[in-house]
PDB file of N, CA and C in Angstrom:
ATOM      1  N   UNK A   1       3.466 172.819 230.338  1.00  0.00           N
ATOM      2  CA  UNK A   1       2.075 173.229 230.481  1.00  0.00           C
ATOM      3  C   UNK A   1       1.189 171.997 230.469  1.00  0.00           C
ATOM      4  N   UNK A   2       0.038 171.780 231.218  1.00  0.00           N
ATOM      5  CA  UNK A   2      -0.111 170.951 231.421  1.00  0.00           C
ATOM      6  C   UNK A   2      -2.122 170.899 230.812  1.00  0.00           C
ATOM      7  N   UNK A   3      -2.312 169.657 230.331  1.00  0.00           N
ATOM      8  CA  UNK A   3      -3.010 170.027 229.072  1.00  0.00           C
ATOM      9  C   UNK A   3      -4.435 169.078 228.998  1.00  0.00           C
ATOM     10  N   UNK A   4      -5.455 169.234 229.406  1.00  0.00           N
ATOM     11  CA  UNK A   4      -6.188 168.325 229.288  1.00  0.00           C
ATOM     12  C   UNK A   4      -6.882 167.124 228.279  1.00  0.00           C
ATOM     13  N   UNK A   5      -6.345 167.669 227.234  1.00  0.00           N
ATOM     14  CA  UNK A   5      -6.510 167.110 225.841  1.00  0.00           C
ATOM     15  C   UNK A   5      -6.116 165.858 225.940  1.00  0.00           C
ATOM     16  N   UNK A   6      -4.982 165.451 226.674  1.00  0.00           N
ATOM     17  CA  UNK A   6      -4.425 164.084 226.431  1.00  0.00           C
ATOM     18  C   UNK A   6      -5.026 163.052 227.039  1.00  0.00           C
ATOM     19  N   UNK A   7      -6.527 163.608 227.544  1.00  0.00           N
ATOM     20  CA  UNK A   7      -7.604 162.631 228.655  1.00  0.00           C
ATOM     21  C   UNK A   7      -8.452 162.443 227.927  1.00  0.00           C
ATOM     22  N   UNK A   8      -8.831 163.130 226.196  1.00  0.00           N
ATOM     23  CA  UNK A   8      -9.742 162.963 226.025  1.00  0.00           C
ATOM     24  C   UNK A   8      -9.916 161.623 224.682  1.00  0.00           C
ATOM     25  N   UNK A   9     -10.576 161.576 224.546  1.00  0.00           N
ATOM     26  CA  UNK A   9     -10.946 160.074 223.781  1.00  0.00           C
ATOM     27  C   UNK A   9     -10.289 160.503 222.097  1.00  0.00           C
ATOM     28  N   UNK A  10      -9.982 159.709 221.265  1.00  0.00           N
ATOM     29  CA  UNK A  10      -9.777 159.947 220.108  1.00  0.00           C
ATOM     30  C   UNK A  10      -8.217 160.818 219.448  1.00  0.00           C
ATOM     31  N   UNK A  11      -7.789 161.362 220.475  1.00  0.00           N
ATOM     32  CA  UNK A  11      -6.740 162.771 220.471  1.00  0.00           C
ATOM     33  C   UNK A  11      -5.757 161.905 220.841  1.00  0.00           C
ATOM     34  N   UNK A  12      -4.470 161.593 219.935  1.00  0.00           N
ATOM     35  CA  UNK A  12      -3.250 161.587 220.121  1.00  0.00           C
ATOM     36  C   UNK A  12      -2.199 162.797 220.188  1.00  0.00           C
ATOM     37  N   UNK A  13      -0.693 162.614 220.066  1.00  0.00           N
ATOM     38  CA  UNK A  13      -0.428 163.775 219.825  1.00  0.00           C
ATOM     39  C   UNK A  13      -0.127 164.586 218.652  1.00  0.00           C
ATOM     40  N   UNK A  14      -0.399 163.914 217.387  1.00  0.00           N
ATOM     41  CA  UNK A  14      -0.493 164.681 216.620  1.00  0.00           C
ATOM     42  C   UNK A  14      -1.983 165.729 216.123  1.00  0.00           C
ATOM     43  N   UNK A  15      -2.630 164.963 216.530  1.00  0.00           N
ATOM     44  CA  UNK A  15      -4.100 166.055 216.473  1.00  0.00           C
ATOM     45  C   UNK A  15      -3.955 166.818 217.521  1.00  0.00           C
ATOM     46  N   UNK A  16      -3.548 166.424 218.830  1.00  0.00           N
ATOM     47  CA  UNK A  16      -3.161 167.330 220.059  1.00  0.00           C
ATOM     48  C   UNK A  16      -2.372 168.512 219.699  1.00  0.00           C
ATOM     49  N   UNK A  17      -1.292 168.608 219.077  1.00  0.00           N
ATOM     50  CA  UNK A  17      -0.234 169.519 218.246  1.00  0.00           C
ATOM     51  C   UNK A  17      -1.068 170.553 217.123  1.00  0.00           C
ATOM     52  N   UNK A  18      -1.993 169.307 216.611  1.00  0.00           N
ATOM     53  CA  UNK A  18      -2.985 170.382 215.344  1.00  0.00           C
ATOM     54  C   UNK A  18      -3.580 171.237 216.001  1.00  0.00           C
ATOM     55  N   UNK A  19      -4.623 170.637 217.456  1.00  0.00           N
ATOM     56  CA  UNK A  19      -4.969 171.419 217.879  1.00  0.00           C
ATOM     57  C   UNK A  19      -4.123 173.073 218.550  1.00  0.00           C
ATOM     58  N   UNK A  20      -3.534 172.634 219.416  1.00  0.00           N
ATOM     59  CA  UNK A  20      -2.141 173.630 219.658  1.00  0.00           C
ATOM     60  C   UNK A  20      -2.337 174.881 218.757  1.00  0.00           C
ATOM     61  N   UNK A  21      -1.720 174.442 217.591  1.00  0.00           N
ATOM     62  CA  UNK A  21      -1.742 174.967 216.220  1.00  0.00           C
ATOM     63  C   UNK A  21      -2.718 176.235 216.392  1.00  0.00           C
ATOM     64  N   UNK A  22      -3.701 175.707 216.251  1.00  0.00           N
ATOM     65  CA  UNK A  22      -4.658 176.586 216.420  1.00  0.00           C
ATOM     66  C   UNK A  22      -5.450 176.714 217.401  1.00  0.00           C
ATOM     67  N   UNK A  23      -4.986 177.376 218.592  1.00  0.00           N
ATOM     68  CA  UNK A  23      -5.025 177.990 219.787  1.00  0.00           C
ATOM     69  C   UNK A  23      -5.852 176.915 220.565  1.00  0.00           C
ATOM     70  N   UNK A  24      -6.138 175.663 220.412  1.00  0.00           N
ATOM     71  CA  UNK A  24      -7.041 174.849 221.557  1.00  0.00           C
ATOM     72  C   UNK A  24      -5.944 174.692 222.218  1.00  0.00           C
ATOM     73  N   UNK A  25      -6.255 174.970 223.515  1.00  0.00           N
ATOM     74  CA  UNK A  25      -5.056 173.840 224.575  1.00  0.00           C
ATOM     75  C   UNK A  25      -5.740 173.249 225.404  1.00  0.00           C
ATOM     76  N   UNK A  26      -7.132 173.498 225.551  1.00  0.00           N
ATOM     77  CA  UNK A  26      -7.838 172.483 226.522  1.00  0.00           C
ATOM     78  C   UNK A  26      -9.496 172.185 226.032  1.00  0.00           C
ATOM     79  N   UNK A  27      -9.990 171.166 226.885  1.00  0.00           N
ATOM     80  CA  UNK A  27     -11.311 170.748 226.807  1.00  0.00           C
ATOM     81  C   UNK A  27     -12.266 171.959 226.148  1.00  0.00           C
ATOM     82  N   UNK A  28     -11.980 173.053 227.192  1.00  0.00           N
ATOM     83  CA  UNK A  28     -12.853 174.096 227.065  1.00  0.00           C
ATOM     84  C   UNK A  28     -12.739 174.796 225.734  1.00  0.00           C
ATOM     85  N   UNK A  29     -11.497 174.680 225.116  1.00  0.00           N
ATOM     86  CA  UNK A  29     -10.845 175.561 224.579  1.00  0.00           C
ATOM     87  C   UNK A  29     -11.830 175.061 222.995  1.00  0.00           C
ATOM     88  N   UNK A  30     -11.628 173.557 222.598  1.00  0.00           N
ATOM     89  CA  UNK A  30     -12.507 172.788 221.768  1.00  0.00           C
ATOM     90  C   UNK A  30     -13.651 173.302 222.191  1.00  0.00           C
ATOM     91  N   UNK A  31     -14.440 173.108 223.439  1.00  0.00           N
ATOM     92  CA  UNK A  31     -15.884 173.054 223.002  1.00  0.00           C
ATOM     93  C   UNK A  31     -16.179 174.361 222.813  1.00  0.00           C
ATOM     94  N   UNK A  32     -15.362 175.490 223.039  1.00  0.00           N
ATOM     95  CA  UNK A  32     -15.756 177.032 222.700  1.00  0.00           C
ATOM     96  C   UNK A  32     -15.928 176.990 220.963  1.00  0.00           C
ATOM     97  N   UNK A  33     -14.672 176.290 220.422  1.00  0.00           N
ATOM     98  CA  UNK A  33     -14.410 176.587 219.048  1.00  0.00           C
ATOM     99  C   UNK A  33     -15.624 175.455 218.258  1.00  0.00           C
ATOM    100  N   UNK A  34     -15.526 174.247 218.711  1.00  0.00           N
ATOM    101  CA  UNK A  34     -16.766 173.506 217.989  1.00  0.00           C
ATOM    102  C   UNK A  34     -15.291 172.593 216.875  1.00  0.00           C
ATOM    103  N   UNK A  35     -16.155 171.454 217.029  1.00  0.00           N
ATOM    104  CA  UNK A  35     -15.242 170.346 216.239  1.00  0.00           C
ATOM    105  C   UNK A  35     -15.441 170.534 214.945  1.00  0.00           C
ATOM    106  N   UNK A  36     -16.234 171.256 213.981  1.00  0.00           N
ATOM    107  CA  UNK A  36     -16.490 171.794 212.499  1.00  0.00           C
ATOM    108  C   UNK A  36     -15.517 172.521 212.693  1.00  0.00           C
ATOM    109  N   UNK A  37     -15.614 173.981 213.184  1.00  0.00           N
ATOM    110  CA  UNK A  37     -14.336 175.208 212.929  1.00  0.00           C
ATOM    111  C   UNK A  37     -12.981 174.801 213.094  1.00  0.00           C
ATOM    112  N   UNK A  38     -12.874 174.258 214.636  1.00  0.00           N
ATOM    113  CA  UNK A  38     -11.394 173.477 214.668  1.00  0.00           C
ATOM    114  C   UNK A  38     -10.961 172.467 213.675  1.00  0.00           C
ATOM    115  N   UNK A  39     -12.086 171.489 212.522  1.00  0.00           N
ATOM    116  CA  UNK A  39     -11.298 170.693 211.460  1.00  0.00           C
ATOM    117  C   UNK A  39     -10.934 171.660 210.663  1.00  0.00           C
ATOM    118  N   UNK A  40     -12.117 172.561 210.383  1.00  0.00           N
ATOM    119  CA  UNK A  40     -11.847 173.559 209.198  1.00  0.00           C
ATOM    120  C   UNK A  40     -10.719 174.633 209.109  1.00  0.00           C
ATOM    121  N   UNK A  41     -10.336 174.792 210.040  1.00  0.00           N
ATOM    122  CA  UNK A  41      -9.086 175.420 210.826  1.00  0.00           C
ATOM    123  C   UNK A  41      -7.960 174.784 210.494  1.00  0.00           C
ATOM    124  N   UNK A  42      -7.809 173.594 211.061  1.00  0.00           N
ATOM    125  CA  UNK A  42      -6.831 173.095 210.966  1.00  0.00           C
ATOM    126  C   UNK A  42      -6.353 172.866 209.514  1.00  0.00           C
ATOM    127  N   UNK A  43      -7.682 172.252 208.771  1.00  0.00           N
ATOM    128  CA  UNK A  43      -7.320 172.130 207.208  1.00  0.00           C
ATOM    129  C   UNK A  43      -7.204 173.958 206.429  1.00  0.00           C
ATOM    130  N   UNK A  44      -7.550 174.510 206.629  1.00  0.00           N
ATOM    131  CA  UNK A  44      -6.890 175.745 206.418  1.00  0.00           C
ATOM    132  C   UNK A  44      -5.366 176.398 206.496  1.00  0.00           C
ATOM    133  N   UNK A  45      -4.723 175.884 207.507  1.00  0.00           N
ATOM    134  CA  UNK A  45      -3.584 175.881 207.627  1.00  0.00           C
ATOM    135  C   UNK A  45      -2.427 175.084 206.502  1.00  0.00           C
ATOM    136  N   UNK A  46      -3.664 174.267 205.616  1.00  0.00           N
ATOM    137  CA  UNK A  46      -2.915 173.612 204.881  1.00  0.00           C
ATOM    138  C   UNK A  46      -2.308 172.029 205.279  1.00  0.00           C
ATOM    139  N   UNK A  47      -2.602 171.791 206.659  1.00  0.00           N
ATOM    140  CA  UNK A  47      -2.587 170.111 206.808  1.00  0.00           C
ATOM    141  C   UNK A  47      -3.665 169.115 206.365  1.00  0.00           C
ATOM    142  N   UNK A  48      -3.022 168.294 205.638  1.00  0.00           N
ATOM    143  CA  UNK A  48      -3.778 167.089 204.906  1.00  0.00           C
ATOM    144  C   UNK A  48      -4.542 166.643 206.209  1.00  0.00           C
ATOM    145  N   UNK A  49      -6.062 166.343 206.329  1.00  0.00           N
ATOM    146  CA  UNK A  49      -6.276 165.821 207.625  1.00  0.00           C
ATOM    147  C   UNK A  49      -7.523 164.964 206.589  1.00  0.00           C
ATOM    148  N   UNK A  50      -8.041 163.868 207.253  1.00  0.00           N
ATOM    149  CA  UNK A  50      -9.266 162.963 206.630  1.00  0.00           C
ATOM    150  C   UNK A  50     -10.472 163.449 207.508  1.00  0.00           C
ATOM    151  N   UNK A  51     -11.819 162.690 207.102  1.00  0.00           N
ATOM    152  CA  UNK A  51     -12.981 162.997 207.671  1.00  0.00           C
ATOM    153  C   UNK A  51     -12.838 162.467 209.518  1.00  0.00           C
ATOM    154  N   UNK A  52     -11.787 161.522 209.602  1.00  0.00           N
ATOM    155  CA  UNK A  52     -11.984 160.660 210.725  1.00  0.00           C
ATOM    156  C   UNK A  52     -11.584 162.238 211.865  1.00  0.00           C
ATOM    157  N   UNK A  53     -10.509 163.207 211.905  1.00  0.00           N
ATOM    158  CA  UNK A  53      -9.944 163.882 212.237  1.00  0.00           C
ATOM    159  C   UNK A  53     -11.255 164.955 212.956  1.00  0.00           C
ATOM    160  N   UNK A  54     -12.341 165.059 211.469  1.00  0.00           N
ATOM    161  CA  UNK A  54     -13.722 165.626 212.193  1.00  0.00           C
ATOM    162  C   UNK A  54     -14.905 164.588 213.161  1.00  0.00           C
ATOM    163  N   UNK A  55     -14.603 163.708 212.882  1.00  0.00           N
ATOM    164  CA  UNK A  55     -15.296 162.377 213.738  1.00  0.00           C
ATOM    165  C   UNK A  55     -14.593 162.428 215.133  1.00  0.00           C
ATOM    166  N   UNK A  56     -13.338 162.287 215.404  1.00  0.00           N
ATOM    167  CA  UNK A  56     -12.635 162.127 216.707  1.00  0.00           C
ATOM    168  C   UNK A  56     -12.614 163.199 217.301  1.00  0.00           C
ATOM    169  N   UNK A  57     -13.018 164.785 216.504  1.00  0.00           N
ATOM    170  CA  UNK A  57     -12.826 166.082 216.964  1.00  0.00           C
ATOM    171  C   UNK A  57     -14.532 165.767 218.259  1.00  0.00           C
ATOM    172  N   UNK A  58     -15.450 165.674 217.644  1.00  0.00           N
ATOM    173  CA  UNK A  58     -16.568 165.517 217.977  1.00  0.00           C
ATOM    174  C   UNK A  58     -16.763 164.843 219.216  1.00  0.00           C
ATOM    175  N   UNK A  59     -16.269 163.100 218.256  1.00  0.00           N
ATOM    176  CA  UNK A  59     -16.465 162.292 219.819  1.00  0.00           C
ATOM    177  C   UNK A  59     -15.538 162.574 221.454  1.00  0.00           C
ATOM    178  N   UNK A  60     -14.470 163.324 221.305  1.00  0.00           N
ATOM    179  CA  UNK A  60     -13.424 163.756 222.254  1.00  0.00           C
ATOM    180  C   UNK A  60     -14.410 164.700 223.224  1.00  0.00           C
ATOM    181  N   UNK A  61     -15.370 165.414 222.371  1.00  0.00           N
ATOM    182  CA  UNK A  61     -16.346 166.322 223.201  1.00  0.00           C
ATOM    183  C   UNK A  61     -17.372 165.772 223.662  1.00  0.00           C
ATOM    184  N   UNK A  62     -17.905 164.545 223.157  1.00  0.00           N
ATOM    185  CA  UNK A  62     -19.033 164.040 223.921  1.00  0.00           C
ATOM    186  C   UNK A  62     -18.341 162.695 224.575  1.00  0.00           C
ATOM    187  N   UNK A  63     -17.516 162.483 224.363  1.00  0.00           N
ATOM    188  CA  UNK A  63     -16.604 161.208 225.076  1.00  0.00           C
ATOM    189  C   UNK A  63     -17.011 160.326 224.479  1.00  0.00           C
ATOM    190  N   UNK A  64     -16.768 160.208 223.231  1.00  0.00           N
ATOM    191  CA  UNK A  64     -16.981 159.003 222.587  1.00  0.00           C
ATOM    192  C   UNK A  64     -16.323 158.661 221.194  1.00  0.00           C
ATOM    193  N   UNK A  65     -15.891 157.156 221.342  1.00  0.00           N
ATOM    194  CA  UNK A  65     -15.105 156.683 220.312  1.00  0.00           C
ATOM    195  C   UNK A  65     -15.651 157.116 218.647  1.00  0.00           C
ATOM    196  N   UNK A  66     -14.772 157.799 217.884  1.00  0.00           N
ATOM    197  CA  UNK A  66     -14.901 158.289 216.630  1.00  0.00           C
ATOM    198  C   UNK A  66     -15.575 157.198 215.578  1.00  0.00           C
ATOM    199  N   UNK A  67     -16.044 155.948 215.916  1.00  0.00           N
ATOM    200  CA  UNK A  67     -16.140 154.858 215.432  1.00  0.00           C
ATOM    201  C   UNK A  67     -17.864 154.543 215.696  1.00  0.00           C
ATOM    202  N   UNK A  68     -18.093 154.642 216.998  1.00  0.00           N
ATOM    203  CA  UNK A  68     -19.432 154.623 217.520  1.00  0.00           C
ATOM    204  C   UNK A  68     -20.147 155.769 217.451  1.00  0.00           C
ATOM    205  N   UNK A  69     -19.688 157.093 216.345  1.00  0.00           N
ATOM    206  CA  UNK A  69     -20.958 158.142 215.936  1.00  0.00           C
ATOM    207  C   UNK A  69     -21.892 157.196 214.972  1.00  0.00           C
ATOM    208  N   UNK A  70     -22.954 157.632 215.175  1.00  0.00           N
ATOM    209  CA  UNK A  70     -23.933 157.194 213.644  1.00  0.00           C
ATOM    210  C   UNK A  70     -23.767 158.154 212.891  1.00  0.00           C
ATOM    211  N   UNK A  71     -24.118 157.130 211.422  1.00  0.00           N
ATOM    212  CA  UNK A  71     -24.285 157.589 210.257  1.00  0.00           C
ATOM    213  C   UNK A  71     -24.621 159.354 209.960  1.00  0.00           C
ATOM    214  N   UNK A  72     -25.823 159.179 210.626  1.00  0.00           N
ATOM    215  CA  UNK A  72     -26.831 160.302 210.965  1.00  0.00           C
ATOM    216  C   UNK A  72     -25.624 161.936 211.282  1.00  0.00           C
ATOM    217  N   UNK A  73     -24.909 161.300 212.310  1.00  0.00           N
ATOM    218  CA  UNK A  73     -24.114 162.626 213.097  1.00  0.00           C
ATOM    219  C   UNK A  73     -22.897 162.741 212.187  1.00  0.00           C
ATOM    220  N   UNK A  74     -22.153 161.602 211.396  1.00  0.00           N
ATOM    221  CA  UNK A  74     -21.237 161.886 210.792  1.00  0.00           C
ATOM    222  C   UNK A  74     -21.289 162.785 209.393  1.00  0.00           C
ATOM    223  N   UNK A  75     -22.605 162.416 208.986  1.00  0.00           N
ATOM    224  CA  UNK A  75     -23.561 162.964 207.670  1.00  0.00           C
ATOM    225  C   UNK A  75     -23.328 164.496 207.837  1.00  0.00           C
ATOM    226  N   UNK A  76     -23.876 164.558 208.988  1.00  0.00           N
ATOM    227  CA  UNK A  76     -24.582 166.207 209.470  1.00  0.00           C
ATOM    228  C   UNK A  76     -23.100 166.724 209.871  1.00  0.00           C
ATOM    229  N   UNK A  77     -21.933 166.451 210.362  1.00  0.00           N
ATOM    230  CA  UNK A  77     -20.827 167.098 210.571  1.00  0.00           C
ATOM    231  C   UNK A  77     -20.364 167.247 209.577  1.00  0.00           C
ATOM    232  N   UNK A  78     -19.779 166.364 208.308  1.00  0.00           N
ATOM    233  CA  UNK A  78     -19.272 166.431 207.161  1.00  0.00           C
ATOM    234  C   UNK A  78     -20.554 167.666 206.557  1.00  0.00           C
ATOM    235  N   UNK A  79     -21.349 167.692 206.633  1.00  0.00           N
ATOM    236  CA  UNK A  79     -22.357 169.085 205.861  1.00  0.00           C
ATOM    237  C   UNK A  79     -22.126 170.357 206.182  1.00  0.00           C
ATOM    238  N   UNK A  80     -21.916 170.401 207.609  1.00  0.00           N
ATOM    239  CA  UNK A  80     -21.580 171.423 208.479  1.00  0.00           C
ATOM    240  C   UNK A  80     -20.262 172.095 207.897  1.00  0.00           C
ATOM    241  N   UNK A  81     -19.451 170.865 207.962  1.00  0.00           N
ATOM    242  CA  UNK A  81     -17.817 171.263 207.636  1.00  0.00           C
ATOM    243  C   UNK A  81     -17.490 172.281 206.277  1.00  0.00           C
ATOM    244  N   UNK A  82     -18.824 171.437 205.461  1.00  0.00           N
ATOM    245  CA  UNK A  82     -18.471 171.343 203.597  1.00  0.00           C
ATOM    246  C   UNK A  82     -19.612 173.255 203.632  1.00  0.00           C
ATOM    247  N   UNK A  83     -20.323 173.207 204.551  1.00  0.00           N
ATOM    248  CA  UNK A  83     -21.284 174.132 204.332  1.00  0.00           C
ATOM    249  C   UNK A  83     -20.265 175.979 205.100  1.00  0.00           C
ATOM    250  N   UNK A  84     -19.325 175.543 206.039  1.00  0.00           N
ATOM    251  CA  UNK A  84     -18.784 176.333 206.858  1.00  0.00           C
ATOM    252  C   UNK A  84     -17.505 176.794 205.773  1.00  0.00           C
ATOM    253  N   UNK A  85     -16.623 175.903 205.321  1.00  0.00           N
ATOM    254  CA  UNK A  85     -15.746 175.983 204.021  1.00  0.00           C
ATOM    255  C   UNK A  85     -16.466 176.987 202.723  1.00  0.00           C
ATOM    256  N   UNK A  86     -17.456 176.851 202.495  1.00  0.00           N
ATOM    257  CA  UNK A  86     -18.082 177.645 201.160  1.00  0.00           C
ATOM    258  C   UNK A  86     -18.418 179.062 201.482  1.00  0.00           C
ATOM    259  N   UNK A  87     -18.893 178.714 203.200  1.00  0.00           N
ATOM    260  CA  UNK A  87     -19.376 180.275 203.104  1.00  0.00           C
ATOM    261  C   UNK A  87     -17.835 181.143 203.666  1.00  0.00           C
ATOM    262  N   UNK A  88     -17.303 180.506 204.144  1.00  0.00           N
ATOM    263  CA  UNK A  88     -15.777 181.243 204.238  1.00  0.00           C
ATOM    264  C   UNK A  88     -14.570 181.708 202.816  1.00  0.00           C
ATOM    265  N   UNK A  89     -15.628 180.702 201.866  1.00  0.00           N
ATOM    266  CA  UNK A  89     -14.649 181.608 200.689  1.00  0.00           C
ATOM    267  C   UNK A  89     -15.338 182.326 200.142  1.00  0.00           C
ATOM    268  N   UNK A  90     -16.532 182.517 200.510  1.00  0.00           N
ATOM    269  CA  UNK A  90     -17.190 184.116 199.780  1.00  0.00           C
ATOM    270  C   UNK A  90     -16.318 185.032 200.694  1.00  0.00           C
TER     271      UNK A  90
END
């Protein structure tokens, strides 16, 4: 099957596989789900993943290196993430 993920910036194949995991198999498939739900997803499943994992989720969608987000966007994703996690365990 042939997979667009492996074009996009940041995504090797083990985040490629995470994604898998949980039903992304393409470009579209991420930007339907949103790079917050797909980390939070993935860490739900119980894989150890770091903040960088929600940084590269992001930049893969706007095409850009996980390294060159600002402060500003990494702030506001990690809030998103931590804010999406709390209200899912009520």
């Amino acid at each position: 099957m042939s997979s667009d993920l492996m074009e996009l910036k940041n995504l090797g194949n083990t985040s490629i596989n995470w994604l898998r995991s949980i039903g992304v198999k393409s470009q579209q498939d991420l930007e339907r789900m949103g790079a917050v739900a797909a980390y939070n997803e993935i860490k739900r499943r119980g894989i150890r993943v770091s903040r960088v994992l929600l940084y590269a989720l992001h930049g893969a969608m706007i095409d850009k290196h996980w390294k060159d987000l600002d402060n500003d966007t990494k702030q506001s994703l990690l809030e998103q993430a931590d804010g999406q996690c709390d209200s899912d365990s009520h």
